[in-house]
C-alpha atoms as a PDB file:
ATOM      1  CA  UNK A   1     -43.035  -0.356 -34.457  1.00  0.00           C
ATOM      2  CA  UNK A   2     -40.418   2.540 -34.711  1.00  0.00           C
ATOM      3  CA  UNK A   3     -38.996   3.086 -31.462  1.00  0.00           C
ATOM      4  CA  UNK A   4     -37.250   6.195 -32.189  1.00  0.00           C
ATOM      5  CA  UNK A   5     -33.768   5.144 -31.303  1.00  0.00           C
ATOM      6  CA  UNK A   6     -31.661   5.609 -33.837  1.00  0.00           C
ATOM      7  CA  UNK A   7     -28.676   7.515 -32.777  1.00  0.00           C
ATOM      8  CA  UNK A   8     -29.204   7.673 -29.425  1.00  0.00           C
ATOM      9  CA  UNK A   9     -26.130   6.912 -27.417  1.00  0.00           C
ATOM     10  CA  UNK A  10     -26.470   3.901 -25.019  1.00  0.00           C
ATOM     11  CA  UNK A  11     -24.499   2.801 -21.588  1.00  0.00           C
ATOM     12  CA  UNK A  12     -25.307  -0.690 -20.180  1.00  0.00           C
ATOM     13  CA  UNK A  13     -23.441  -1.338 -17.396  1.00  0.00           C
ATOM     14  CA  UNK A  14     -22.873  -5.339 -17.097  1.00  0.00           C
ATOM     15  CA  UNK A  15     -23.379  -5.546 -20.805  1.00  0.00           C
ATOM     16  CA  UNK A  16     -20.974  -8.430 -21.607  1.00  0.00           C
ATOM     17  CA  UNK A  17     -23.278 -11.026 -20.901  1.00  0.00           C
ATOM     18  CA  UNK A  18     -27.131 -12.166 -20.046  1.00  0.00           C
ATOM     19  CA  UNK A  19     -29.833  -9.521 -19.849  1.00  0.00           C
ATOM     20  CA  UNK A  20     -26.967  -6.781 -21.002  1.00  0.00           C
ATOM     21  CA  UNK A  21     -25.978  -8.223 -23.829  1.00  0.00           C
ATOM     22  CA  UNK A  22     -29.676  -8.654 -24.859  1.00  0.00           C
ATOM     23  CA  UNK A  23     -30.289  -5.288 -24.334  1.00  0.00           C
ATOM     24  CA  UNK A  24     -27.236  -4.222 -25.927  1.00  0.00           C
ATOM     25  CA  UNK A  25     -28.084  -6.069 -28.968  1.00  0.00           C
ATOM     26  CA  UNK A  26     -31.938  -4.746 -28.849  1.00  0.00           C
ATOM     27  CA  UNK A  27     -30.404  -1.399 -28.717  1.00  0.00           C
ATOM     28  CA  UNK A  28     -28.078  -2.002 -32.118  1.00  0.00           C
ATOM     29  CA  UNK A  29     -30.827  -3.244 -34.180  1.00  0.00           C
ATOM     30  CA  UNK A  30     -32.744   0.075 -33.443  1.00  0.00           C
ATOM     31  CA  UNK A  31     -29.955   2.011 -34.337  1.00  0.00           C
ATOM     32  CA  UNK A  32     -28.370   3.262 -31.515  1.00  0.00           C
ATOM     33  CA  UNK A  33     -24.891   3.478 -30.727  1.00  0.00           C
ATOM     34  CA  UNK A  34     -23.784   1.618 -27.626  1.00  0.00           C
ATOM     35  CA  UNK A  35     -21.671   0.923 -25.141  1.00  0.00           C
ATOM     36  CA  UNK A  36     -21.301  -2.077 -22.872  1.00  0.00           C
ATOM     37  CA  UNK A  37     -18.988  -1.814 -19.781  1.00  0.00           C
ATOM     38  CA  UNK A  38     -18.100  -5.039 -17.168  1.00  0.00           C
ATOM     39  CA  UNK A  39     -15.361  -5.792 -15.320  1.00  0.00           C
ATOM     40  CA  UNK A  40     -13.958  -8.747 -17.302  1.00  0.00           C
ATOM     41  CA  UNK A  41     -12.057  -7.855 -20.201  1.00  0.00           C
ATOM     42  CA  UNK A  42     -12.007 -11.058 -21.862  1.00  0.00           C
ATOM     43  CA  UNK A  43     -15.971 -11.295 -21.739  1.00  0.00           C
ATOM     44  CA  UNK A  44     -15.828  -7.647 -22.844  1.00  0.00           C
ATOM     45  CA  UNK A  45     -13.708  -8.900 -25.978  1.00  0.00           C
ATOM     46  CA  UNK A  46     -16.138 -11.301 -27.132  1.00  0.00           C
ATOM     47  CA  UNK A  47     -19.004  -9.907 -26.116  1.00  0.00           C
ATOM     48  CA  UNK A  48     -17.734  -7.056 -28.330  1.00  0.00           C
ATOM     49  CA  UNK A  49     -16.801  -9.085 -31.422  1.00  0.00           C
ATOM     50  CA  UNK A  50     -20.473 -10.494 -31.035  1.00  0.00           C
ATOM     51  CA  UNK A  51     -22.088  -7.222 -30.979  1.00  0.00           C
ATOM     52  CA  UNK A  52     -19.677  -5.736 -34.138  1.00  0.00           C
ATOM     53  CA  UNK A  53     -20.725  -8.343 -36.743  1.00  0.00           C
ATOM     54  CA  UNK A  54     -24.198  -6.814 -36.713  1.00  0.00           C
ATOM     55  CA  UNK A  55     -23.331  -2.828 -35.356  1.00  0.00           C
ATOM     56  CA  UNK A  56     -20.255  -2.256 -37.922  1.00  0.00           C
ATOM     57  CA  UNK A  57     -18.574   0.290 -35.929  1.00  0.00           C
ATOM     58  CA  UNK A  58     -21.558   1.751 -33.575  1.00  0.00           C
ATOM     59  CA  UNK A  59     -20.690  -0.702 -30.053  1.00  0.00           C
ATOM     60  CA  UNK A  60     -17.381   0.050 -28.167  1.00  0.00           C
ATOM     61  CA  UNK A  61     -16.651  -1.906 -24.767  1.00  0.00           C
ATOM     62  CA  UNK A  62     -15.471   0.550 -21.403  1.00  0.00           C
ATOM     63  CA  UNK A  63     -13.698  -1.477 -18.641  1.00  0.00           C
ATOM     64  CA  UNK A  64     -14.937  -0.766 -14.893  1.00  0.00           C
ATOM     65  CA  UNK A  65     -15.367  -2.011 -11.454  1.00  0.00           C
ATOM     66  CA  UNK A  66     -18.025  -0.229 -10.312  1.00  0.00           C
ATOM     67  CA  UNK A  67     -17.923  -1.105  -6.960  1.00  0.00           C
ATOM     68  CA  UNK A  68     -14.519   0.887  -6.717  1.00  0.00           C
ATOM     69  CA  UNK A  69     -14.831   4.283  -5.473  1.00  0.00           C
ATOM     70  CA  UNK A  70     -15.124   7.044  -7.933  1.00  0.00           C
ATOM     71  CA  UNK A  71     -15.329   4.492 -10.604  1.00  0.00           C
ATOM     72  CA  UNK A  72     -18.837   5.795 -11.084  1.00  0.00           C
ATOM     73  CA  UNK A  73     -18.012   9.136 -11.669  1.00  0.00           C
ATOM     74  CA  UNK A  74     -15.489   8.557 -13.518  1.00  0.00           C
ATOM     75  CA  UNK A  75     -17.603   6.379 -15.842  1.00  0.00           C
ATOM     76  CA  UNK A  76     -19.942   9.237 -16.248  1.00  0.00           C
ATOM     77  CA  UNK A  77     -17.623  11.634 -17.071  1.00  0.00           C
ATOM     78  CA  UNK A  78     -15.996   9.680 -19.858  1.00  0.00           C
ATOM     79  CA  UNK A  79     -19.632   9.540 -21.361  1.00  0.00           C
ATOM     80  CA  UNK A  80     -21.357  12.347 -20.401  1.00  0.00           C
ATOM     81  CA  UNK A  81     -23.444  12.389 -23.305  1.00  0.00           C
ATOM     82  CA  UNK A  82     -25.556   9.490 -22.983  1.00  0.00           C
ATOM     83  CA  UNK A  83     -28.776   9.484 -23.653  1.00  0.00           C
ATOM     84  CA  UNK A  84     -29.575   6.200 -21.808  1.00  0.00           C
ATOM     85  CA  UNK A  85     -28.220   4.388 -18.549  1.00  0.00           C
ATOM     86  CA  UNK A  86     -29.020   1.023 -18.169  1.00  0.00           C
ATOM     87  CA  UNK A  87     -27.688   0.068 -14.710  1.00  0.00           C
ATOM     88  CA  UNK A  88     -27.303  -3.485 -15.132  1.00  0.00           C
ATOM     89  CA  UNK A  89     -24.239  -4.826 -13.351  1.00  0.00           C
ATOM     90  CA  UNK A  90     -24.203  -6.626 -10.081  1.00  0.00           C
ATOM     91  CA  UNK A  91     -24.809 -10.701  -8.657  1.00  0.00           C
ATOM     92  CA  UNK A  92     -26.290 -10.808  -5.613  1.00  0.00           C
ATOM     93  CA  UNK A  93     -25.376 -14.346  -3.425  1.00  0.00           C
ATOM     94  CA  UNK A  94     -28.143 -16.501  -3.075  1.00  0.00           C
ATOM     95  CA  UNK A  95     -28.689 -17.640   0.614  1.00  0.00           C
ATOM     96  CA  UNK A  96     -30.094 -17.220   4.198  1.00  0.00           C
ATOM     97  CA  UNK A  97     -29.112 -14.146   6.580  1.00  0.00           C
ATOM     98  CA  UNK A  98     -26.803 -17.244   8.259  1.00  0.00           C
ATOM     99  CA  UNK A  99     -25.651 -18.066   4.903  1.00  0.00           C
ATOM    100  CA  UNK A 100     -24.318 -14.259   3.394  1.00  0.00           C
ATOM    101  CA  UNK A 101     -21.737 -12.960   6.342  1.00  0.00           C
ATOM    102  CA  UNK A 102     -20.951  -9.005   6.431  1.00  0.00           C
ATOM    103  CA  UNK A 103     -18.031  -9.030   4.124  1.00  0.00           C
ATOM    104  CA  UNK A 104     -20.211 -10.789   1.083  1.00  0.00           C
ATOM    105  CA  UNK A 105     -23.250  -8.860   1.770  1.00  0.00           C
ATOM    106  CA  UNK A 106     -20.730  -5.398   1.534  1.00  0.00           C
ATOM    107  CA  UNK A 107     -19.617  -6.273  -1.367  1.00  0.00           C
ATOM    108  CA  UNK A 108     -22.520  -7.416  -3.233  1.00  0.00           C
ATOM    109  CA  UNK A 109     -24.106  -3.904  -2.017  1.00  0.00           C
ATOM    110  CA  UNK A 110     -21.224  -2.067  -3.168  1.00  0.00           C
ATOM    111  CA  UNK A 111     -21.784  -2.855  -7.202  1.00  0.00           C
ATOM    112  CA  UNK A 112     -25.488  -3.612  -7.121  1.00  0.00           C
ATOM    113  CA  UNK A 113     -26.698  -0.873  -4.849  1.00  0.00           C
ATOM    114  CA  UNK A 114     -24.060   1.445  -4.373  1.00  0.00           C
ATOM    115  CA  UNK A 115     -22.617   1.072  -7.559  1.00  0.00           C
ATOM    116  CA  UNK A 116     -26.320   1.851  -9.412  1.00  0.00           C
ATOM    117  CA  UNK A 117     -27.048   4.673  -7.230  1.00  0.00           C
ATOM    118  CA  UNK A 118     -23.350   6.372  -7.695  1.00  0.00           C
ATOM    119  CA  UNK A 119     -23.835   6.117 -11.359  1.00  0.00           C
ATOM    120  CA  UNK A 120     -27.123   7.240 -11.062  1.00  0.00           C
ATOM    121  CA  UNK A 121     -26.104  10.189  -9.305  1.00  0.00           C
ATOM    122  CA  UNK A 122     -23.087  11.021 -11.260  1.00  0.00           C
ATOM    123  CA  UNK A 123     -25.212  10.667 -15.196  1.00  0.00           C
ATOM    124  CA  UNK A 124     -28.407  13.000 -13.848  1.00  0.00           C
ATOM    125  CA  UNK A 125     -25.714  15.290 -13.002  1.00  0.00           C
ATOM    126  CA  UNK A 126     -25.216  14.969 -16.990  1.00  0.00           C
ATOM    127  CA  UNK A 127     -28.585  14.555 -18.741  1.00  0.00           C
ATOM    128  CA  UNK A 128     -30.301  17.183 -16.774  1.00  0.00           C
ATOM    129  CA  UNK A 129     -31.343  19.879 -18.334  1.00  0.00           C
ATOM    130  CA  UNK A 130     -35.182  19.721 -19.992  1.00  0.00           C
ATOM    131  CA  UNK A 131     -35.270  20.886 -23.284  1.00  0.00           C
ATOM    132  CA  UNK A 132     -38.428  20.579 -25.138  1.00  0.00           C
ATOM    133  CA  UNK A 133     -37.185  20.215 -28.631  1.00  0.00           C
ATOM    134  CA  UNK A 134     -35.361  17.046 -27.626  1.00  0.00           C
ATOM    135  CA  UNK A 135     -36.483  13.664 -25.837  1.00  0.00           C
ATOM    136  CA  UNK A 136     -36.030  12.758 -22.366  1.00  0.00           C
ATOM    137  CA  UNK A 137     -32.493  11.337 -21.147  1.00  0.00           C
ATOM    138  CA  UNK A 138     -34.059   7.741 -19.712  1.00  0.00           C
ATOM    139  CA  UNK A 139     -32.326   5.869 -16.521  1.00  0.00           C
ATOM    140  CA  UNK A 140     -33.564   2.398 -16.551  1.00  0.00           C
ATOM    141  CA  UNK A 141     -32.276   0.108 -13.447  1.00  0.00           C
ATOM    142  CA  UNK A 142     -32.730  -3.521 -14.174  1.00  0.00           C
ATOM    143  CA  UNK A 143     -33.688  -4.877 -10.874  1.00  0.00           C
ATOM    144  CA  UNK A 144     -35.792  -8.513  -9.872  1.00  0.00           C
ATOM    145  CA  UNK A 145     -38.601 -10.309  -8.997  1.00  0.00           C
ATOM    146  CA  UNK A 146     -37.053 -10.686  -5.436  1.00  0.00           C
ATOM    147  CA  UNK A 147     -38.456  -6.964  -4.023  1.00  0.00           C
ATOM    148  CA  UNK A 148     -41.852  -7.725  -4.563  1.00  0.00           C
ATOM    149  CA  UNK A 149     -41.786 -11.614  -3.720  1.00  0.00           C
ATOM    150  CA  UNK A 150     -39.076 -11.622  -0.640  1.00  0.00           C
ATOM    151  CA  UNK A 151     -37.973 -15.565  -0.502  1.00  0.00           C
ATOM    152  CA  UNK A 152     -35.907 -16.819   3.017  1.00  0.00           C
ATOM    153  CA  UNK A 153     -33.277 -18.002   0.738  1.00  0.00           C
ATOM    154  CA  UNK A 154     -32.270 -14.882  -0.951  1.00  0.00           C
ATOM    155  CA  UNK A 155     -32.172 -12.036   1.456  1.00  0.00           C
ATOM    156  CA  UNK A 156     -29.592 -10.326   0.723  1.00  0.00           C
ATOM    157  CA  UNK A 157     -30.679  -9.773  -3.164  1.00  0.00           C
ATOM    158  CA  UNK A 158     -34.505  -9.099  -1.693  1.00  0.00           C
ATOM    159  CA  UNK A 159     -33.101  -6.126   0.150  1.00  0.00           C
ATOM    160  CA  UNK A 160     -30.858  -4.477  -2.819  1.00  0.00           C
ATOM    161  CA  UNK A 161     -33.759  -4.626  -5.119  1.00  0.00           C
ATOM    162  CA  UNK A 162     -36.347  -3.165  -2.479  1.00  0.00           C
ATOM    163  CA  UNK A 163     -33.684  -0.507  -2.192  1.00  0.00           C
ATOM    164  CA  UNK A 164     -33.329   0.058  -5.284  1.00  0.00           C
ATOM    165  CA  UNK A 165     -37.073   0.239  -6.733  1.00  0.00           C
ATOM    166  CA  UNK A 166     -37.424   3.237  -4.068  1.00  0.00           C
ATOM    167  CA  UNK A 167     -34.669   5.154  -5.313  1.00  0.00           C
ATOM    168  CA  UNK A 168     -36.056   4.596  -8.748  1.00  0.00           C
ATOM    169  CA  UNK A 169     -39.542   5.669  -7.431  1.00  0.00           C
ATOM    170  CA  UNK A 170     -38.099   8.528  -5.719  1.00  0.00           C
ATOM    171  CA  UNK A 171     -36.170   9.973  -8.598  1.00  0.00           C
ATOM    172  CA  UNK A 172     -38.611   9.308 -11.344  1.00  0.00           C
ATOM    173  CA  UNK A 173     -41.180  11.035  -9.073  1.00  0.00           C
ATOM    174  CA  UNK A 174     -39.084  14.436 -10.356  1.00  0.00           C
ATOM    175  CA  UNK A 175     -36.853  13.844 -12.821  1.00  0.00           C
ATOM    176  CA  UNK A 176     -38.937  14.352 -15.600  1.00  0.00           C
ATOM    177  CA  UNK A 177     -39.056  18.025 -14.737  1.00  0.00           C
ATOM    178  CA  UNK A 178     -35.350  17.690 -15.626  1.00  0.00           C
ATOM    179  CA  UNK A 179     -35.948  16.471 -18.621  1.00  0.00           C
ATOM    180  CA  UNK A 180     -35.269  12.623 -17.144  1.00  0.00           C
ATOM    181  CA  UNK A 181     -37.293   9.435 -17.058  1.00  0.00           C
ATOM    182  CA  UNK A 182     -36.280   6.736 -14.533  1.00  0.00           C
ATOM    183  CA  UNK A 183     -38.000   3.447 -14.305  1.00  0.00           C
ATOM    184  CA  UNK A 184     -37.089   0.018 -13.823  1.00  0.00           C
ATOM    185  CA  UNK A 185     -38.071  -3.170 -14.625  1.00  0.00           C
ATOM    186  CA  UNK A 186     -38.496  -6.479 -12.118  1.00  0.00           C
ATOM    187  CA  UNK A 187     -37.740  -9.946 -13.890  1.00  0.00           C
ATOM    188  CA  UNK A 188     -38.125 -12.896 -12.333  1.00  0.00           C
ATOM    189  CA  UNK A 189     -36.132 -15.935 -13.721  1.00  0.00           C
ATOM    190  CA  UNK A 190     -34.337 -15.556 -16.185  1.00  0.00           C
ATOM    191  CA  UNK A 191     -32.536 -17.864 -18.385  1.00  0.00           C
ATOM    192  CA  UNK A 192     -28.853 -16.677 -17.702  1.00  0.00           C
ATOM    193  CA  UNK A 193     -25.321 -18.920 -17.852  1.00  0.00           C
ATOM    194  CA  UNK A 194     -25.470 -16.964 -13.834  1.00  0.00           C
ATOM    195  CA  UNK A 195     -29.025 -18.608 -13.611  1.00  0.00           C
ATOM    196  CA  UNK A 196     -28.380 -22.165 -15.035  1.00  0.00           C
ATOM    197  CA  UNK A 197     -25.650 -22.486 -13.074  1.00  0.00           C
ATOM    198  CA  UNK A 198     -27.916 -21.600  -9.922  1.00  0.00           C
ATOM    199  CA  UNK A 199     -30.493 -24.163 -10.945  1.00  0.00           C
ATOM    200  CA  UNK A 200     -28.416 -26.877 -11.818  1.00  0.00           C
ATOM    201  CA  UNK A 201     -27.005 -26.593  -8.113  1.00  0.00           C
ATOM    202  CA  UNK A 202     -30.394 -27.035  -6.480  1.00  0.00           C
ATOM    203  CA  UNK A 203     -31.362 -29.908  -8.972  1.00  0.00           C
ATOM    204  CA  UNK A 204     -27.775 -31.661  -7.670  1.00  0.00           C
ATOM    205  CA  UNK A 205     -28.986 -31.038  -4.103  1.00  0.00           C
ATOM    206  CA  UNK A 206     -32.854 -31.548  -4.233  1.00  0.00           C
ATOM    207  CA  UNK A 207     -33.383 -33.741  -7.214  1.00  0.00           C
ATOM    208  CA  UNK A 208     -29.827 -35.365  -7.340  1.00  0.00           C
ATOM    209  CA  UNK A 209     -29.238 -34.214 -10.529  1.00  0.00           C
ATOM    210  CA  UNK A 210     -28.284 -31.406 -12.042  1.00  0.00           C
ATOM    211  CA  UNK A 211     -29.193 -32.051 -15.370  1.00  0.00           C
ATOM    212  CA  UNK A 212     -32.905 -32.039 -14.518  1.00  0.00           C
ATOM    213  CA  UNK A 213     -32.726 -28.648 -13.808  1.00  0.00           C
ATOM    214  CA  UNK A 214     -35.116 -27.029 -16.039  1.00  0.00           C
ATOM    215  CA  UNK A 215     -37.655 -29.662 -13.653  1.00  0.00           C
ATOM    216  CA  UNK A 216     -37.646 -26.743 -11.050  1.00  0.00           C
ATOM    217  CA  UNK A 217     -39.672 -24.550 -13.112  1.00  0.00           C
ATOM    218  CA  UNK A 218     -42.632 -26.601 -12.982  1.00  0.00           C
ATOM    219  CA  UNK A 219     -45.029 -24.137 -11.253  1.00  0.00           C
ATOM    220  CA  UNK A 220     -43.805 -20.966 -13.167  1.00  0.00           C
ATOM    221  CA  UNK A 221     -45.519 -19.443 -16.223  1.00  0.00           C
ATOM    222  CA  UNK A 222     -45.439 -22.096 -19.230  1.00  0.00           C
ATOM    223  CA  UNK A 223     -43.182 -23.976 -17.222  1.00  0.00           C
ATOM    224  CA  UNK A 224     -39.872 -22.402 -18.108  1.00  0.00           C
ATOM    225  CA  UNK A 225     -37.601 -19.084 -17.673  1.00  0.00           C
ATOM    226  CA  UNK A 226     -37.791 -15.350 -19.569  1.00  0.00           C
ATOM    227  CA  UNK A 227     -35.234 -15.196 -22.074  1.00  0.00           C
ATOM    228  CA  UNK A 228     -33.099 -12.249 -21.718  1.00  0.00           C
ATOM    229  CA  UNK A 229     -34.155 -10.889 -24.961  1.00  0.00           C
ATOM    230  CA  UNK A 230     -37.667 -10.967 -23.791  1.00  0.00           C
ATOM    231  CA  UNK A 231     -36.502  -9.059 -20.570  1.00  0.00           C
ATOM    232  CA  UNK A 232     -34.284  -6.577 -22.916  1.00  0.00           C
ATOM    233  CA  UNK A 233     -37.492  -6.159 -25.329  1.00  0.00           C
ATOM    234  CA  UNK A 234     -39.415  -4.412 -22.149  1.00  0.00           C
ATOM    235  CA  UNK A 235     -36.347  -2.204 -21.436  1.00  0.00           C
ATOM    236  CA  UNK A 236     -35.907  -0.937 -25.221  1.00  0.00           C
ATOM    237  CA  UNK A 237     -40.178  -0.220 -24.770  1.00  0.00           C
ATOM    238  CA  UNK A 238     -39.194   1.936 -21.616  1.00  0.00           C
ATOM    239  CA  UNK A 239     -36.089   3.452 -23.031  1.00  0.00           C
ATOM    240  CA  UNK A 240     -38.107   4.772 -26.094  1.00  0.00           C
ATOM    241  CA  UNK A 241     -40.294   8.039 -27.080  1.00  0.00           C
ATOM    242  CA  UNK A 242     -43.116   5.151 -26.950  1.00  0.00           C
ATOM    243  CA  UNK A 243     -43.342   5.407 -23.112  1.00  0.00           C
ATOM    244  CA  UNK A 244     -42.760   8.881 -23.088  1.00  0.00           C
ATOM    245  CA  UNK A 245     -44.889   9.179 -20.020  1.00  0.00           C
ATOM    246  CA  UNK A 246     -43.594   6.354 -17.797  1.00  0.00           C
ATOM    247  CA  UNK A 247     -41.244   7.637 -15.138  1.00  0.00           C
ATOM    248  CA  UNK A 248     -40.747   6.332 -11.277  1.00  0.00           C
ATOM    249  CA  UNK A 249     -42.046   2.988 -12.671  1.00  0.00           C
ATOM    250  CA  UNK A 250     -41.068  -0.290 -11.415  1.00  0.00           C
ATOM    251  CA  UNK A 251     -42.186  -2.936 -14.193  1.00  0.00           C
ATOM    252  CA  UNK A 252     -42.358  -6.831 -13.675  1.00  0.00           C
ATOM    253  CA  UNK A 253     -41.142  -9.353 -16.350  1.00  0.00           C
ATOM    254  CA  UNK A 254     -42.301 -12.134 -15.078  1.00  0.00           C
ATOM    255  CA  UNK A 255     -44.969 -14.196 -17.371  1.00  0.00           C
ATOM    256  CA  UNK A 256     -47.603 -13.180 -14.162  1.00  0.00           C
ATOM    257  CA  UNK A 257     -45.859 -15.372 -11.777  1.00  0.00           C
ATOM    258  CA  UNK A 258     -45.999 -12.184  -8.629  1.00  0.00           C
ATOM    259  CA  UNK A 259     -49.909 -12.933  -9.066  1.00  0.00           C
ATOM    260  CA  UNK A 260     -49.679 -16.501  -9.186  1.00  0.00           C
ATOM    261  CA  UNK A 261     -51.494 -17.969  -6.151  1.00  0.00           C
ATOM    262  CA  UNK A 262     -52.864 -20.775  -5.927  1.00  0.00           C
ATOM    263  CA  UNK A 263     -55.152 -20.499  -2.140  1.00  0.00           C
ATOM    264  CA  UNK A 264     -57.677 -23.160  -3.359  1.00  0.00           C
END
């Protein structure tokens, strides 16, 4: 299936790595031009030399802390032309409301929250503008699993993605009348270096070995994780003319595990 997204111009936000580089990649072998932006320059680098041997000359890497004030903005000016956002960046801390103090709740707000909803603000300010002859700008947040299925031992991330999938329900509510679609998308776990290193810390404490790690995913969907370019397939699908009429969506990646119960 043609997506229709050649030559569209792409900015993923925490693109250097897991589910953005995925998505990155996705968005390369449709034909788009794209480009990735993290903190970490050396991850940048690579991930860059990754992306090049199969874009040529279409990725180029941006630099940010988007937790920093007016980084956002300033983001969004230096590519005001984007077609599609992909607010990806942020790492919540797992843990208990005893476990994340103020300071490291504050600053996992200020890139995952804060930092989505500046940059959200500061791109609509860019793509709006409906014209009819042209495709809708798209926003797509990449949020989790956590929002809809709140767990004791990660609060803190719960709360930033219920946040966040009502700012992405309020905007896409109207934004199409500017001639923007915002949706997101909800995975659950996903097989990330930020994710394996999670799980092999609960298999060292609860199965006394870390290596067994892949053991904790007994009860989820075919026993095992989404692969980021699984997650990054449903995001290219929502970034395309193909879901032209999707907007203040919140979409789960998850293999069915929010419906999984097992009462009986």
């Amino acid at each position: 299936m043609d997506l229709g997204l050649n030559g569209r111009r792409v900015l993923v936000t925490g693109g250097s790595q897991g589910i953005g580089l995925a998505v990155a990649r996705g968005f390369i072998a449709e034909g788009a031009g794209v480009t990735i932006v993290a903190r970490g320059e050396r991850r940048l680098a690579q991930a860059v030399s990754e992306l090049s041997a199969i874009a040529g000359g279409a990725v180029r890497a941006h630099a940010a802390d988007l937790a920093q004030r007016g980084a956002a903005e300033a983001l969004a000016d230096a590519f005001s032309d984007t077609d599609i956002l992909v607010n990806n960046a942020g790492a919540v801390p797992a843990g208990d409301i005893f476990d994340v103090d103020e300071a490291r709740w504050r600053a996992a707000w200020d890139l995952k929250v804060f930092g989505y909803v500046n940059l959200m603000r500061a791109m609509y300010a860019h793509m709006r503008g409906r014209d009819a002859s042209k495709p809708p700008k798209v926003i797509v947040n990449v949020l989790g699993l956590g929002g809809e299925r709140p767990q004791w031992r990660y609060v803190c991330g719960n709360a930033a993605n219920v946040a966040l999938a009502g700012v992405t329900k309020s905007l896409g509510g109207r934004s199409i009348d500017d001639g923007i679609r915002v949706v997101a998308v909800n995975p659950g776990g996903v097989e990330t270096e930020r994710m394996v290193a999670l799980q092999r810390g609960r298999a060292a404490r609860e199965l006394g070995d870390a290596e067994r790690w892949r053991e904790l995913f007994a009860d989820k969907p075919l026993q095992r994780a989404a692969t980021p370019a699984e997650v990054a397939n449903v995001i290219l699908f929502l970034a395309s003319d193909r879901a032209s009429w999707v907007s203040g969506a919140v979409v789960p990646v998850d293999g069915g595990f929010l419906h999984r119960h097992d009462w009986f």
